[in-house]
C-alpha atoms as a PDB file:
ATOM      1  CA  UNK A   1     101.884  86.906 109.934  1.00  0.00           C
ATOM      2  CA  UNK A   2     100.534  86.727 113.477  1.00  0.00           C
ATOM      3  CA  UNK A   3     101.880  89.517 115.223  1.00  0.00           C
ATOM      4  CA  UNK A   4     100.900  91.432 118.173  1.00  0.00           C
ATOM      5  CA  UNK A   5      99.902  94.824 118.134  1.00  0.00           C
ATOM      6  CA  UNK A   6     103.118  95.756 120.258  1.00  0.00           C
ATOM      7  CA  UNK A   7     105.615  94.158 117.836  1.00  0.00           C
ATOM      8  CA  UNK A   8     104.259  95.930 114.781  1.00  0.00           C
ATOM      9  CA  UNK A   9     104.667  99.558 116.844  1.00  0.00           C
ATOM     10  CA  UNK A  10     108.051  98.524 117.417  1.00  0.00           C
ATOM     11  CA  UNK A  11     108.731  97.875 113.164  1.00  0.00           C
ATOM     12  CA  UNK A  12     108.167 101.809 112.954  1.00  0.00           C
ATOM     13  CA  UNK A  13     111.848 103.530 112.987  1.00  0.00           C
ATOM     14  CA  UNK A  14     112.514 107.156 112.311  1.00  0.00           C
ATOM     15  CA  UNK A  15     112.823 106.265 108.592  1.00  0.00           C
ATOM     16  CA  UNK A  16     109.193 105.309 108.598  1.00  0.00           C
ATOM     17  CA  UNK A  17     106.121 107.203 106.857  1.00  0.00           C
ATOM     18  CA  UNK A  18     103.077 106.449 107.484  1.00  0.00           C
ATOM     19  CA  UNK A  19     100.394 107.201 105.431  1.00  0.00           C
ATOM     20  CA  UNK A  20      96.680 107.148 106.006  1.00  0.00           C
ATOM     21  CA  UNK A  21      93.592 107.026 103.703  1.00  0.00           C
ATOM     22  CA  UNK A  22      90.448 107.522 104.783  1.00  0.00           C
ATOM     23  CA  UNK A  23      88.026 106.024 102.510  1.00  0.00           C
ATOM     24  CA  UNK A  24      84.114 107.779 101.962  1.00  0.00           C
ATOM     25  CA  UNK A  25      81.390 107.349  99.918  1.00  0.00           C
ATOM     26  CA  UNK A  26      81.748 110.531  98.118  1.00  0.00           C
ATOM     27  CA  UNK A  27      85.547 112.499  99.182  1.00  0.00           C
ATOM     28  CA  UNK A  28      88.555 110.477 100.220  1.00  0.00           C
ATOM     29  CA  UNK A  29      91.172 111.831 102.342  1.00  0.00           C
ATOM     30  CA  UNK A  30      94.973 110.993 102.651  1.00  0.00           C
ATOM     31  CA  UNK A  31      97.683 112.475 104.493  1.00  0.00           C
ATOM     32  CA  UNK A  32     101.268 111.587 105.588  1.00  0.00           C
ATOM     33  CA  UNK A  33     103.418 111.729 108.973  1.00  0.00           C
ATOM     34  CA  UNK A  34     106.550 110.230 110.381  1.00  0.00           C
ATOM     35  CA  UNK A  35     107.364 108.544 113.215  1.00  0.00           C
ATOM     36  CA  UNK A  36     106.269 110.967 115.394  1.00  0.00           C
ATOM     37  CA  UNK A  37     102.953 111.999 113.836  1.00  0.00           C
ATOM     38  CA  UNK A  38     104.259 115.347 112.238  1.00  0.00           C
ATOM     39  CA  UNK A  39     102.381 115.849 109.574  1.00  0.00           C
ATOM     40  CA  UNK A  40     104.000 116.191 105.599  1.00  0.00           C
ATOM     41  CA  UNK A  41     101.966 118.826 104.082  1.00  0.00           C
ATOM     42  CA  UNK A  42      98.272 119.166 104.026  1.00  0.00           C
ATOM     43  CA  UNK A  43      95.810 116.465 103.913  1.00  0.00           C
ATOM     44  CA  UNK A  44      94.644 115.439 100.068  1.00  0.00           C
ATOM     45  CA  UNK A  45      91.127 115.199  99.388  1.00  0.00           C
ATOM     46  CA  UNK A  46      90.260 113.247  96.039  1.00  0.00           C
END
């Protein structure tokens, strides 16, 4: 798939969530948002 950073913005809709992980050596971190960055709850550290 060889698509431009623009195009890929442009996939998220307001049914989208997004979810981020943040991977460390020691505690990793994940938390969720929607289209608009509000954030689901708080972040989870495991």
């Amino acid at each position: 798939m060889h698509s431009t950073q623009n195009e890929r913005i442009n996939q998220i809709t307001s049914s989208t969530l997004i979810v981020g992980v943040d991977i460390a050596k020691f505690k990793h971190v994940a938390r969720a948002q929607d289209y608009r960055g509000v954030e689901f709850g708080k972040p989870i550290i495991f």
